[in-house]
PDB file of N, CA and C in Angstrom:
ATOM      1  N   UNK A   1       0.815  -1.193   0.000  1.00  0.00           N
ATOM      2  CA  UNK A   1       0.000   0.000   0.000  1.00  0.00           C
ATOM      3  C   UNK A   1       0.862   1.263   0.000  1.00  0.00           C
ATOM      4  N   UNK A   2       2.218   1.554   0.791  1.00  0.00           N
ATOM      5  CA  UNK A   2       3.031   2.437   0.967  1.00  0.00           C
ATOM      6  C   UNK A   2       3.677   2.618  -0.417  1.00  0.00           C
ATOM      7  N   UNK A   3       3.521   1.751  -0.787  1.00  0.00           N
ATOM      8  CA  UNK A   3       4.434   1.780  -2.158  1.00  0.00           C
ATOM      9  C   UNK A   3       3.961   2.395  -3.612  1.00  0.00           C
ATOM     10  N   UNK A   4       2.552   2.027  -3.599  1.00  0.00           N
ATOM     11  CA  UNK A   4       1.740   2.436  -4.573  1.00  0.00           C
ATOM     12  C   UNK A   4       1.723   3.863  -4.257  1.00  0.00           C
ATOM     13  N   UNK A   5       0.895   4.092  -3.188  1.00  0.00           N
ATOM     14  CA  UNK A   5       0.548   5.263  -2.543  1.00  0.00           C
ATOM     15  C   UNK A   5       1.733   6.312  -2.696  1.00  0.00           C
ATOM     16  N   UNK A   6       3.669   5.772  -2.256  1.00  0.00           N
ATOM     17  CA  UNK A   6       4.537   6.710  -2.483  1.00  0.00           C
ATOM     18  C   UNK A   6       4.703   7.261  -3.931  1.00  0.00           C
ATOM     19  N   UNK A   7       4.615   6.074  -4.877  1.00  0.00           N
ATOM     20  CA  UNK A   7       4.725   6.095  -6.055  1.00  0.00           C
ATOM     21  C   UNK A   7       3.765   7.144  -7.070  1.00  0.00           C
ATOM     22  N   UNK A   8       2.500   7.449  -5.894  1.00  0.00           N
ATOM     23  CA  UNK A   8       1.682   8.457  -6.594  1.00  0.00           C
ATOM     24  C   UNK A   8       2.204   9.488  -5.683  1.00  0.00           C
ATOM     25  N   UNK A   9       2.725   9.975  -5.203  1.00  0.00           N
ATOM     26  CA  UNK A   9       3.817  11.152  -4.345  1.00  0.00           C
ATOM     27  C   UNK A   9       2.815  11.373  -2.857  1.00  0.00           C
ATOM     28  N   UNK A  10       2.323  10.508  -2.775  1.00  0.00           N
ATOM     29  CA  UNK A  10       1.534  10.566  -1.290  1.00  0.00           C
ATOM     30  C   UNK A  10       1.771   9.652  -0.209  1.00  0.00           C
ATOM     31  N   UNK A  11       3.089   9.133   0.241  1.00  0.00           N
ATOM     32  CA  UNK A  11       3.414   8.461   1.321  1.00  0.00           C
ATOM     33  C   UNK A  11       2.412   8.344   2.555  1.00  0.00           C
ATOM     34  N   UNK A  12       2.368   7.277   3.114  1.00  0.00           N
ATOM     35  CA  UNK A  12       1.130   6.918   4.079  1.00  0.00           C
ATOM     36  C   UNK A  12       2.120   6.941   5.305  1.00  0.00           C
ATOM     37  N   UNK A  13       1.819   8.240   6.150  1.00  0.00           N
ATOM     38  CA  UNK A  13       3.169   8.884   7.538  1.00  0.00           C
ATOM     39  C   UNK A  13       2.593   7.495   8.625  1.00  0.00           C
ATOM     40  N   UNK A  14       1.352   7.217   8.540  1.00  0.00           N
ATOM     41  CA  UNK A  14       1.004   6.082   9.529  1.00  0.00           C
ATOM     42  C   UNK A  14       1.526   4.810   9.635  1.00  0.00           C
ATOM     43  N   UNK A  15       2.514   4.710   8.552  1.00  0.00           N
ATOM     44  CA  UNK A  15       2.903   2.980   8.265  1.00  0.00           C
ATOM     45  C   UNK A  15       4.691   3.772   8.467  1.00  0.00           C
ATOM     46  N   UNK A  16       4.987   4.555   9.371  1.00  0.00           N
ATOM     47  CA  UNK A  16       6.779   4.753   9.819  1.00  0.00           C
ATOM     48  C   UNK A  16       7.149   3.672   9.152  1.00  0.00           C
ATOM     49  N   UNK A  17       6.867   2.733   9.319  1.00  0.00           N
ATOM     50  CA  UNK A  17       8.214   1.696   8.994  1.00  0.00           C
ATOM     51  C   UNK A  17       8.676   1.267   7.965  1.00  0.00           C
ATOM     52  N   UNK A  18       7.444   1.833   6.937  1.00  0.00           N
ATOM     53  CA  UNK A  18       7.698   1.518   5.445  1.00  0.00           C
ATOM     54  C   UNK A  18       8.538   2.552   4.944  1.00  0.00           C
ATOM     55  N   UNK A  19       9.654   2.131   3.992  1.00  0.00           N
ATOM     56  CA  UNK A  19       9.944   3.043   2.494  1.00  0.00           C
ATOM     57  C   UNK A  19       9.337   2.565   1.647  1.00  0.00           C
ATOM     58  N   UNK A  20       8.144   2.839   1.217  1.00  0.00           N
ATOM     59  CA  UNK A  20       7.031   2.862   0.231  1.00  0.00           C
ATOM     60  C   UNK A  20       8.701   1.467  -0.839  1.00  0.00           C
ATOM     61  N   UNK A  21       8.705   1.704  -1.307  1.00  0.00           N
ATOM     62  CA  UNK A  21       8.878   0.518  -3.186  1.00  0.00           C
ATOM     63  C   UNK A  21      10.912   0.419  -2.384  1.00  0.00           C
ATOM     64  N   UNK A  22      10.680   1.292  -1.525  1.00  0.00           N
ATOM     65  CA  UNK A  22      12.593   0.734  -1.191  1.00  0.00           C
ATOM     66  C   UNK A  22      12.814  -0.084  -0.521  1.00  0.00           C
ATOM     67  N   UNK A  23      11.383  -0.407   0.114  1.00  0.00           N
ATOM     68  CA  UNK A  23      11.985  -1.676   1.143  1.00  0.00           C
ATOM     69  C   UNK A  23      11.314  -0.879   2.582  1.00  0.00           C
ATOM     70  N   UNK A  24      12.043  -1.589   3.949  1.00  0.00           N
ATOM     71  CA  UNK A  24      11.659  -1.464   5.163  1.00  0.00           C
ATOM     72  C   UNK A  24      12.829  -0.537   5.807  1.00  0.00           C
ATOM     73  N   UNK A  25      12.036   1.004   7.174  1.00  0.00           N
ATOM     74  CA  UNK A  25      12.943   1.569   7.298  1.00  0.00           C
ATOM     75  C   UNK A  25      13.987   1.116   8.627  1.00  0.00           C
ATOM     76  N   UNK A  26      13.942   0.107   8.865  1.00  0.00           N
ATOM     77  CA  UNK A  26      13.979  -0.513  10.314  1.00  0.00           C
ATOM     78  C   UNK A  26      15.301  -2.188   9.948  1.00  0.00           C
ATOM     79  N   UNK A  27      16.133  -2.206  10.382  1.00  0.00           N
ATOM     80  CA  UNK A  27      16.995  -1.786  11.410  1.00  0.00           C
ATOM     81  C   UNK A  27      17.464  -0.385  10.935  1.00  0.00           C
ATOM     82  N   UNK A  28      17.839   0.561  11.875  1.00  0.00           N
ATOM     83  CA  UNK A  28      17.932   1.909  11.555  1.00  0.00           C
ATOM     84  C   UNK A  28      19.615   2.317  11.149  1.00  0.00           C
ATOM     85  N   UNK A  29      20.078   0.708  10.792  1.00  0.00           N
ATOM     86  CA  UNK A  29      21.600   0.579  10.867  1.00  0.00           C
ATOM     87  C   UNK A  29      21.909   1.024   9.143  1.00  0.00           C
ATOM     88  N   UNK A  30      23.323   1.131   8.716  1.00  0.00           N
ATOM     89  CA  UNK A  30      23.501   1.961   7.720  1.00  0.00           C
ATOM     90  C   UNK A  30      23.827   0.839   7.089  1.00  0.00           C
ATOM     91  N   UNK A  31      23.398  -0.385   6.997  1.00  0.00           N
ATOM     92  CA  UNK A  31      23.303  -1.413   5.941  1.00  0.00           C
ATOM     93  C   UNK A  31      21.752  -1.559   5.401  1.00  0.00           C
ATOM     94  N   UNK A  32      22.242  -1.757   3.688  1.00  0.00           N
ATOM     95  CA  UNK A  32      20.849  -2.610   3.063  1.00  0.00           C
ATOM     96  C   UNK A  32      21.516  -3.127   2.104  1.00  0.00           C
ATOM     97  N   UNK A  33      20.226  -4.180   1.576  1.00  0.00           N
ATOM     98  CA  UNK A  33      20.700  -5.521   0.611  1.00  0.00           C
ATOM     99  C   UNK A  33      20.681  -4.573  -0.957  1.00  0.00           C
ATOM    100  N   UNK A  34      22.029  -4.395  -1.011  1.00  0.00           N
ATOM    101  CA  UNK A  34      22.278  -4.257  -2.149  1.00  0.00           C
ATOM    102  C   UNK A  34      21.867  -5.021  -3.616  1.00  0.00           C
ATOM    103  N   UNK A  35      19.986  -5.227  -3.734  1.00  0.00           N
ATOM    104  CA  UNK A  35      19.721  -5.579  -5.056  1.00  0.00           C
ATOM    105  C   UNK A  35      18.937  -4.910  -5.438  1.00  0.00           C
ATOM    106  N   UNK A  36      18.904  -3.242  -5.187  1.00  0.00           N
ATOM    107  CA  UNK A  36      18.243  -2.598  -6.175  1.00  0.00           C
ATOM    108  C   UNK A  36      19.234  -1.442  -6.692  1.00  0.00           C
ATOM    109  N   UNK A  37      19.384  -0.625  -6.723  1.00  0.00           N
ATOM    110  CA  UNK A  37      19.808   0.233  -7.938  1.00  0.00           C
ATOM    111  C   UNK A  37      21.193   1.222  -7.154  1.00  0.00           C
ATOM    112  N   UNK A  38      21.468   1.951  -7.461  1.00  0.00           N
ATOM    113  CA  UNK A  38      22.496   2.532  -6.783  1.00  0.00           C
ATOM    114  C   UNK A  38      21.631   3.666  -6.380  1.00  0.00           C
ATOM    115  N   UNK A  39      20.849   4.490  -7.483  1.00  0.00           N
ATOM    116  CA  UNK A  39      19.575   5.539  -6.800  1.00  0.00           C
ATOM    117  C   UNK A  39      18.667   4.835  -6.064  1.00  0.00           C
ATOM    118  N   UNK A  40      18.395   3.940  -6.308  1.00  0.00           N
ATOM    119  CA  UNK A  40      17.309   3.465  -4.474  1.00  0.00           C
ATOM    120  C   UNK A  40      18.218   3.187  -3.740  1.00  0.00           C
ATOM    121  N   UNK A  41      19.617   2.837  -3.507  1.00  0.00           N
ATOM    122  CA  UNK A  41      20.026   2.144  -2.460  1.00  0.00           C
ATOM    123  C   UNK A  41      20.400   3.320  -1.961  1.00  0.00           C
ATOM    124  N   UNK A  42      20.675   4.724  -2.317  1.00  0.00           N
ATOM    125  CA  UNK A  42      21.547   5.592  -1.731  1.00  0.00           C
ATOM    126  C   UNK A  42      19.924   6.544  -1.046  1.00  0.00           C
ATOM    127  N   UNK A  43      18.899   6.741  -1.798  1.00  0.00           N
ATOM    128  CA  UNK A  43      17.711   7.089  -1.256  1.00  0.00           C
ATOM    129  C   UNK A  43      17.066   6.328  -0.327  1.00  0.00           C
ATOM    130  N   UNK A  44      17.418   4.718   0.280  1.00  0.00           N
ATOM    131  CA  UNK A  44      16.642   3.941   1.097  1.00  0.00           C
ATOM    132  C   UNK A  44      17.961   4.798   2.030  1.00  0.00           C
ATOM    133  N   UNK A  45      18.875   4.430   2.217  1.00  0.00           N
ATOM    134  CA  UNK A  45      20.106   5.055   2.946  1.00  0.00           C
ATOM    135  C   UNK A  45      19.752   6.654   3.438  1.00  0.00           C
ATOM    136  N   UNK A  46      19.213   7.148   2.460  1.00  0.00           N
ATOM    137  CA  UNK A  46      19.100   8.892   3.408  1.00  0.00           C
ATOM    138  C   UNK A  46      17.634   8.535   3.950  1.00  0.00           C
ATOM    139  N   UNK A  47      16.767   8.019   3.486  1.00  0.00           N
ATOM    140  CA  UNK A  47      15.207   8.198   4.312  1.00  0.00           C
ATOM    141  C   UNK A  47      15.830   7.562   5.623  1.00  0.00           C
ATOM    142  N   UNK A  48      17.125   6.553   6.137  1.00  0.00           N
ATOM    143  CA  UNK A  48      17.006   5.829   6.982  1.00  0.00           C
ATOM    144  C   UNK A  48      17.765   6.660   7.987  1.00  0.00           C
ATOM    145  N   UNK A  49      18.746   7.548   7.186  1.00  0.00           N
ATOM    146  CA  UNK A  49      19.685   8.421   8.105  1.00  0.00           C
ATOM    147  C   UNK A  49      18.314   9.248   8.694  1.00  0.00           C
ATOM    148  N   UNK A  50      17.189   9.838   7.895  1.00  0.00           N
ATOM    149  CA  UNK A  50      16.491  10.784   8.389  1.00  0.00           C
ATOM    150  C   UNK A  50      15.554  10.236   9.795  1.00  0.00           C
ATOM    151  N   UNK A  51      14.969   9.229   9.497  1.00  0.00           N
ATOM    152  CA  UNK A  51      13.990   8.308  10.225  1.00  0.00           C
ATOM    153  C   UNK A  51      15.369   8.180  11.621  1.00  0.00           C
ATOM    154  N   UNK A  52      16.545   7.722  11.704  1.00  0.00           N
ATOM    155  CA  UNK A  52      17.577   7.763  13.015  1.00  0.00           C
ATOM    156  C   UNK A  52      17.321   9.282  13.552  1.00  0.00           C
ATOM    157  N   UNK A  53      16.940  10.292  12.579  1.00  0.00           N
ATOM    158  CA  UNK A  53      17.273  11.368  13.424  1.00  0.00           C
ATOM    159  C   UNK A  53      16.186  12.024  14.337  1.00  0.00           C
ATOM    160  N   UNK A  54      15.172  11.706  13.603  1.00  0.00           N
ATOM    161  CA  UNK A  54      13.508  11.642  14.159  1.00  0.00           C
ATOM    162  C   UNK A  54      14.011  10.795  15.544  1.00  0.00           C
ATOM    163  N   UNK A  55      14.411   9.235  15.352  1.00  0.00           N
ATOM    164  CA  UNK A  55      14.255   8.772  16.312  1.00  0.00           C
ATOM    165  C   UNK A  55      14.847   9.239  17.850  1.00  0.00           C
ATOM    166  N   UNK A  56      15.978   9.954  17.438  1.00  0.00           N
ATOM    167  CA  UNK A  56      16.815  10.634  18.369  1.00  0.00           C
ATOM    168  C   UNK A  56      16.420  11.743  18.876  1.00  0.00           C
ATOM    169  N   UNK A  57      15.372  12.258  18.186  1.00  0.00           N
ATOM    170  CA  UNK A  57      14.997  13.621  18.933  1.00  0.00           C
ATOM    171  C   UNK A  57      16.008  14.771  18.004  1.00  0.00           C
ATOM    172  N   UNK A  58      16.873  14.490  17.129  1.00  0.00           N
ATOM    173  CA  UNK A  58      17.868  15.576  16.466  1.00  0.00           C
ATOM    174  C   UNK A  58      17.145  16.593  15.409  1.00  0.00           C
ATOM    175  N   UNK A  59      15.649  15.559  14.775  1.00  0.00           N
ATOM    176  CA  UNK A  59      14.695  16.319  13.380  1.00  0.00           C
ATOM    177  C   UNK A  59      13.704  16.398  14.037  1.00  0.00           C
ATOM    178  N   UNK A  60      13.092  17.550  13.627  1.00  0.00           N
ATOM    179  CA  UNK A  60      11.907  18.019  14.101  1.00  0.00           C
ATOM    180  C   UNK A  60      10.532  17.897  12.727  1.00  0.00           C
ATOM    181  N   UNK A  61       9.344  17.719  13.490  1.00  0.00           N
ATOM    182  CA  UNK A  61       8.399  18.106  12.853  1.00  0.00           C
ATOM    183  C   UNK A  61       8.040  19.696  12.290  1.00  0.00           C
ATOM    184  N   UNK A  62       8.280  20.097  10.850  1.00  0.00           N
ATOM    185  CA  UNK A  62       8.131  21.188  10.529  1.00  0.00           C
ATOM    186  C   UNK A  62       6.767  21.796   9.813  1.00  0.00           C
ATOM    187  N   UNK A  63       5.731  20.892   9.973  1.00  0.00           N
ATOM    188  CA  UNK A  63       4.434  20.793   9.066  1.00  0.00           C
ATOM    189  C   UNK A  63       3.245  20.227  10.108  1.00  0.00           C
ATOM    190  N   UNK A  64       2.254  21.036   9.717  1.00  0.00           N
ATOM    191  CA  UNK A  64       0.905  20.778  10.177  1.00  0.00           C
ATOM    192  C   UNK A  64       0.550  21.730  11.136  1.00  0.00           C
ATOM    193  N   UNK A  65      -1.145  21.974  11.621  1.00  0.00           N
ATOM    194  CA  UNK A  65      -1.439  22.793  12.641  1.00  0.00           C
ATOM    195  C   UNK A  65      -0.476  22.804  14.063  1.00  0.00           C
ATOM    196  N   UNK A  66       0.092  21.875  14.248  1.00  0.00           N
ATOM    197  CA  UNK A  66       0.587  22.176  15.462  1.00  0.00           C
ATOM    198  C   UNK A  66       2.081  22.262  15.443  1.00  0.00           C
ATOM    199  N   UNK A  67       2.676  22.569  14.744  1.00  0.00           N
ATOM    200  CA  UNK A  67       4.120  22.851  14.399  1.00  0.00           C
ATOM    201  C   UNK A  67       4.024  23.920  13.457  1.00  0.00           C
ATOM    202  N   UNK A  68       2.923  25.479  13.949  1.00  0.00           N
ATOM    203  CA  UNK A  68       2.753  26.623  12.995  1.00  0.00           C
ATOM    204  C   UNK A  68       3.596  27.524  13.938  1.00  0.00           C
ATOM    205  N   UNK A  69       3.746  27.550  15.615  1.00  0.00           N
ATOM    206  CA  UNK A  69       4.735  28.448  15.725  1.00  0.00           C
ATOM    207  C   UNK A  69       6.602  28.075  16.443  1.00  0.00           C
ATOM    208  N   UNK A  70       6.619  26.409  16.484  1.00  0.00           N
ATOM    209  CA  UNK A  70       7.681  26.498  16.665  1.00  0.00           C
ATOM    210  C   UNK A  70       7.762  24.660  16.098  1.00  0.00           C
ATOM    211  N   UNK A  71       9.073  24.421  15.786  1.00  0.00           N
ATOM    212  CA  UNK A  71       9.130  22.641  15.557  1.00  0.00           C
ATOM    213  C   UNK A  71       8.626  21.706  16.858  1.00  0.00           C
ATOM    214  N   UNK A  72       8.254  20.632  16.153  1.00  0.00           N
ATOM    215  CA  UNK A  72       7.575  19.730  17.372  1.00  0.00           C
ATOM    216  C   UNK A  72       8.282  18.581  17.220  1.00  0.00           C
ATOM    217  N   UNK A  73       8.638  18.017  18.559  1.00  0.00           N
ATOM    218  CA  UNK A  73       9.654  16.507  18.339  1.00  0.00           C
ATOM    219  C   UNK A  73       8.353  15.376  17.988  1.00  0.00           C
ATOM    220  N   UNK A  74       8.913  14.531  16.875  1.00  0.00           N
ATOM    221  CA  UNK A  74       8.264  13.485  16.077  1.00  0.00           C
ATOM    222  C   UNK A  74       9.298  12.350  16.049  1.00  0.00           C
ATOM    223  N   UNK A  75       9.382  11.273  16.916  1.00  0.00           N
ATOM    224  CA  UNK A  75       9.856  10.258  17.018  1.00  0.00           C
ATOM    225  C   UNK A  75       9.472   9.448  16.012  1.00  0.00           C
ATOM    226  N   UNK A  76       8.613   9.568  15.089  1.00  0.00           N
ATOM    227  CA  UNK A  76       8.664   8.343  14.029  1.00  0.00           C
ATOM    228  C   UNK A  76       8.621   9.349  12.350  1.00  0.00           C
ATOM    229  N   UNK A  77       8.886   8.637  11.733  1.00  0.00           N
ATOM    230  CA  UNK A  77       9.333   9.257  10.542  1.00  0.00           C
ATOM    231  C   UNK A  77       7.829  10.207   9.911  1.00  0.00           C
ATOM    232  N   UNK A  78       7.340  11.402   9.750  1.00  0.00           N
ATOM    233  CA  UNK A  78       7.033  12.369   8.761  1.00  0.00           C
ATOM    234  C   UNK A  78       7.288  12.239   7.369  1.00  0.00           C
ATOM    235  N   UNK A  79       7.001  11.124   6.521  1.00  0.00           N
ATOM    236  CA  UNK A  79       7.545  10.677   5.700  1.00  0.00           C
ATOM    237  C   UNK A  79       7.160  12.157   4.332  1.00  0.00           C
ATOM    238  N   UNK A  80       5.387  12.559   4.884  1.00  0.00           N
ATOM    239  CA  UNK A  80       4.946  13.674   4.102  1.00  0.00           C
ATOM    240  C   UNK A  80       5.922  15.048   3.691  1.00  0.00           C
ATOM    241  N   UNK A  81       6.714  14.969   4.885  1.00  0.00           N
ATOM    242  CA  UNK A  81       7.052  16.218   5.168  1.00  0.00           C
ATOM    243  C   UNK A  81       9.004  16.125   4.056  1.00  0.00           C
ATOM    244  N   UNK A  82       9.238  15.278   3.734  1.00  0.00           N
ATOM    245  CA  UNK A  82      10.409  15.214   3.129  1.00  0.00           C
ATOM    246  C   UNK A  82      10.210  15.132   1.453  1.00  0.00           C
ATOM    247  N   UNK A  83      10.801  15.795   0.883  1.00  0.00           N
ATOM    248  CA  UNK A  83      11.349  15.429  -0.877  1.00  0.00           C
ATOM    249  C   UNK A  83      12.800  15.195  -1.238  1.00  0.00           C
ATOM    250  N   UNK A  84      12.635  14.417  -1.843  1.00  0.00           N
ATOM    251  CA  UNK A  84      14.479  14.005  -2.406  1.00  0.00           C
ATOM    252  C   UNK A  84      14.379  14.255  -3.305  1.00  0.00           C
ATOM    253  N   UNK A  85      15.801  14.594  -4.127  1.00  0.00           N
ATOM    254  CA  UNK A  85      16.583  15.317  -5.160  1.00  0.00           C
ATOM    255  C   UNK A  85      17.813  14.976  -5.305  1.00  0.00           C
ATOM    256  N   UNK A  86      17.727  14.121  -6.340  1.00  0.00           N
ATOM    257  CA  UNK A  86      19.324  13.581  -6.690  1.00  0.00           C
ATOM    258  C   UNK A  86      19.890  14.899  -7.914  1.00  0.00           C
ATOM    259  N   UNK A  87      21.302  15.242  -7.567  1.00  0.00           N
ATOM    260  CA  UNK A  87      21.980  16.144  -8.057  1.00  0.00           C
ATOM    261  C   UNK A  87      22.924  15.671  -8.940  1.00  0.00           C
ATOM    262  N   UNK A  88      23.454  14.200  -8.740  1.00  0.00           N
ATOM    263  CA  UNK A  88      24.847  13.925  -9.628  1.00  0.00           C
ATOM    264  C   UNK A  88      24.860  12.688  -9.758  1.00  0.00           C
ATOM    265  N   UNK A  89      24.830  11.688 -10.588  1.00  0.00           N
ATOM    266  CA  UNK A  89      25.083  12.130 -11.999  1.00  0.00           C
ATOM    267  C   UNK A  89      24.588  13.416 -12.924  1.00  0.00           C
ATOM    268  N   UNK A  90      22.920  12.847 -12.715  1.00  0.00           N
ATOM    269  CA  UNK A  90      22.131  13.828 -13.622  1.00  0.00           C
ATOM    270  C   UNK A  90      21.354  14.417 -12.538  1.00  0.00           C
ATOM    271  N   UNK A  91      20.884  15.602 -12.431  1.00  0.00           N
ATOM    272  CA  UNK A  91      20.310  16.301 -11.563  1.00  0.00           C
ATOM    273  C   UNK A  91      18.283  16.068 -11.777  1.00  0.00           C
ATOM    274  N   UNK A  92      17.820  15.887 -10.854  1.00  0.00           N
ATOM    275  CA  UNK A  92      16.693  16.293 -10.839  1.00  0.00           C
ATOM    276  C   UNK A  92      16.422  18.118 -10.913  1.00  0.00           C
ATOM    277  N   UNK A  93      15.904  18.245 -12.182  1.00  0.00           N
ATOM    278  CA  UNK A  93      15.551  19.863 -11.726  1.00  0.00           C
ATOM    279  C   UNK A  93      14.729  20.495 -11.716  1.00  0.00           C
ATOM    280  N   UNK A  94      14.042  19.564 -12.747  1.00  0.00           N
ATOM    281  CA  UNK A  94      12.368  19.581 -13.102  1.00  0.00           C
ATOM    282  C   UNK A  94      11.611  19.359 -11.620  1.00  0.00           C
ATOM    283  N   UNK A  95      11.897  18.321 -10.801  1.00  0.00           N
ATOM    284  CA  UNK A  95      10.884  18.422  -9.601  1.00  0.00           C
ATOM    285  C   UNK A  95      11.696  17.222  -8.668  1.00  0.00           C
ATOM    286  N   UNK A  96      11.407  16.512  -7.554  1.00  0.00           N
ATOM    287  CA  UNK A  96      12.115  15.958  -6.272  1.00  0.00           C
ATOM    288  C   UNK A  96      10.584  14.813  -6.169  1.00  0.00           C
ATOM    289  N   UNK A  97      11.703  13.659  -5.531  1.00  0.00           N
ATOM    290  CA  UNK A  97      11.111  12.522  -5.437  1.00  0.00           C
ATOM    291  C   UNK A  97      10.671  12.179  -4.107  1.00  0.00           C
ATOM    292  N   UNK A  98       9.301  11.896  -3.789  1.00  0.00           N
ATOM    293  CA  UNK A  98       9.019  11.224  -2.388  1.00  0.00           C
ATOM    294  C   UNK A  98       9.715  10.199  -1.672  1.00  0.00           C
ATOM    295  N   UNK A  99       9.854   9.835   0.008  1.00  0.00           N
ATOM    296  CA  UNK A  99      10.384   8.936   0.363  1.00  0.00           C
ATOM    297  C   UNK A  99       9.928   7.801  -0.441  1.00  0.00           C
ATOM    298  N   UNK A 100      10.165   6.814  -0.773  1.00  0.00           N
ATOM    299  CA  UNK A 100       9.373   5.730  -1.532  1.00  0.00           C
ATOM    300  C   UNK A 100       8.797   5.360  -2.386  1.00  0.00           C
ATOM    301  N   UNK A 101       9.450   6.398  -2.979  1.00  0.00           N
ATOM    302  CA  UNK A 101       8.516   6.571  -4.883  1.00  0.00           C
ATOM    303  C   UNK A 101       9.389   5.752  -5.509  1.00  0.00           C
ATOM    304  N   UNK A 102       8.943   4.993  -6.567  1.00  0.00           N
ATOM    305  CA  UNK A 102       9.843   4.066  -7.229  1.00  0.00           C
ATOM    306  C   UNK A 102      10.805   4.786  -7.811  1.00  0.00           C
ATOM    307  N   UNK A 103      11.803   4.384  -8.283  1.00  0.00           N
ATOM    308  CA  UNK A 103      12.475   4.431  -8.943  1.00  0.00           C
ATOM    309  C   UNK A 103      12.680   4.529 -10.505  1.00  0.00           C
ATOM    310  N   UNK A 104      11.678   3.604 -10.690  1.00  0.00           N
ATOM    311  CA  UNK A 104      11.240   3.525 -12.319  1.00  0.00           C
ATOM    312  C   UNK A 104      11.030   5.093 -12.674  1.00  0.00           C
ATOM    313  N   UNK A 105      10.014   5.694 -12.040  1.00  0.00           N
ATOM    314  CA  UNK A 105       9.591   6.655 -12.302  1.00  0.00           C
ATOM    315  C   UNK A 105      10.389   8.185 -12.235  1.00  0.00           C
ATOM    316  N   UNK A 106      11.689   8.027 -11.645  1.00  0.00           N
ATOM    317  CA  UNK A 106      12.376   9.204 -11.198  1.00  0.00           C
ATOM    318  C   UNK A 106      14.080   8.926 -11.366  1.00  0.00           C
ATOM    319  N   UNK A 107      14.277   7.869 -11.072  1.00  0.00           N
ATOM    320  CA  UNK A 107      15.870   7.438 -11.293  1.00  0.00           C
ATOM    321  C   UNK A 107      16.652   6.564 -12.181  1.00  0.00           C
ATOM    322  N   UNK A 108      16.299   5.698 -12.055  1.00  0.00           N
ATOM    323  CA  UNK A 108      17.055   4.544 -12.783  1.00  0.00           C
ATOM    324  C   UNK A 108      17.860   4.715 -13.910  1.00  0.00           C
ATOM    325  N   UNK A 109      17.581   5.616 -14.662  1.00  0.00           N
ATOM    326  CA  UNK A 109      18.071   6.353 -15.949  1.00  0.00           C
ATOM    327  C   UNK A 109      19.094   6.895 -15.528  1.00  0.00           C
ATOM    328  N   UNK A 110      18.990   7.664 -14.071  1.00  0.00           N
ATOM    329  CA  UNK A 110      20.130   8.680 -14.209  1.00  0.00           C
ATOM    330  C   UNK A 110      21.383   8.208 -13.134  1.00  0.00           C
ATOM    331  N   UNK A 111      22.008   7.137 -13.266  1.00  0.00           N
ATOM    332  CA  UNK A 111      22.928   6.641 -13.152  1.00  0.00           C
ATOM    333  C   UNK A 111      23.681   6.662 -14.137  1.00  0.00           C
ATOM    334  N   UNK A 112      24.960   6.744 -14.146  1.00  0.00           N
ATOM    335  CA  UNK A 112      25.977   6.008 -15.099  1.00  0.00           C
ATOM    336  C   UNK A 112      26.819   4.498 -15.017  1.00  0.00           C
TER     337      UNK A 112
END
């Protein structure tokens, strides 16, 4: 469901544990199974650095009625609240990819 759902740029913030089409964000350790792409593996890798920092109390909630006059601590991942943007090889410039949006649709091409 996370996956479809990321893939249409609307991540489901209630399912934390998913990266929508990258896989699972949990162990929060800086390993994953290297069999998808070098752009998903390096995008499952930053949603996971981000989701550690939530967990730590270091990222704040910056979105919604109750984070209008100062950040609010959010221990589980805000998945809504993030866009990715790969810069190099080829740059995204036209627009930035949701946590969990496939790949098909935004990267895979722009590897070398």
């Amino acid at each position: 469901a996370d996956a479809a759902s990321s893939t249409l740029g609307k991540p489901i913030d209630q399912l934390f544990w998913c990266a929508g089409s990258w896989g699972h964000l949990y162990p929060l350790s800086g390993h994953t199974l290297a069999f998808g792409s070098l752009a998903e593996n390096t995008s499952h890798l930053a949603a996971r650095a981000i989701a550690a920092q939530h967990r730590r109390g270091l990222a704040r909630r910056t979105m919604g009625n109750s984070a209008l006059c100062r950040p609010v601590i959010e221990p589980m991942l805000p998945k809504s609240q993030y866009k990715m943007s790969m810069f190099f090889p080829v740059p995204e410039t036209e627009s930035a990819h949701v946590i969990g949006e496939s790949t098909m649709k935004w990267g895979e091409w722009r590897t070398i």
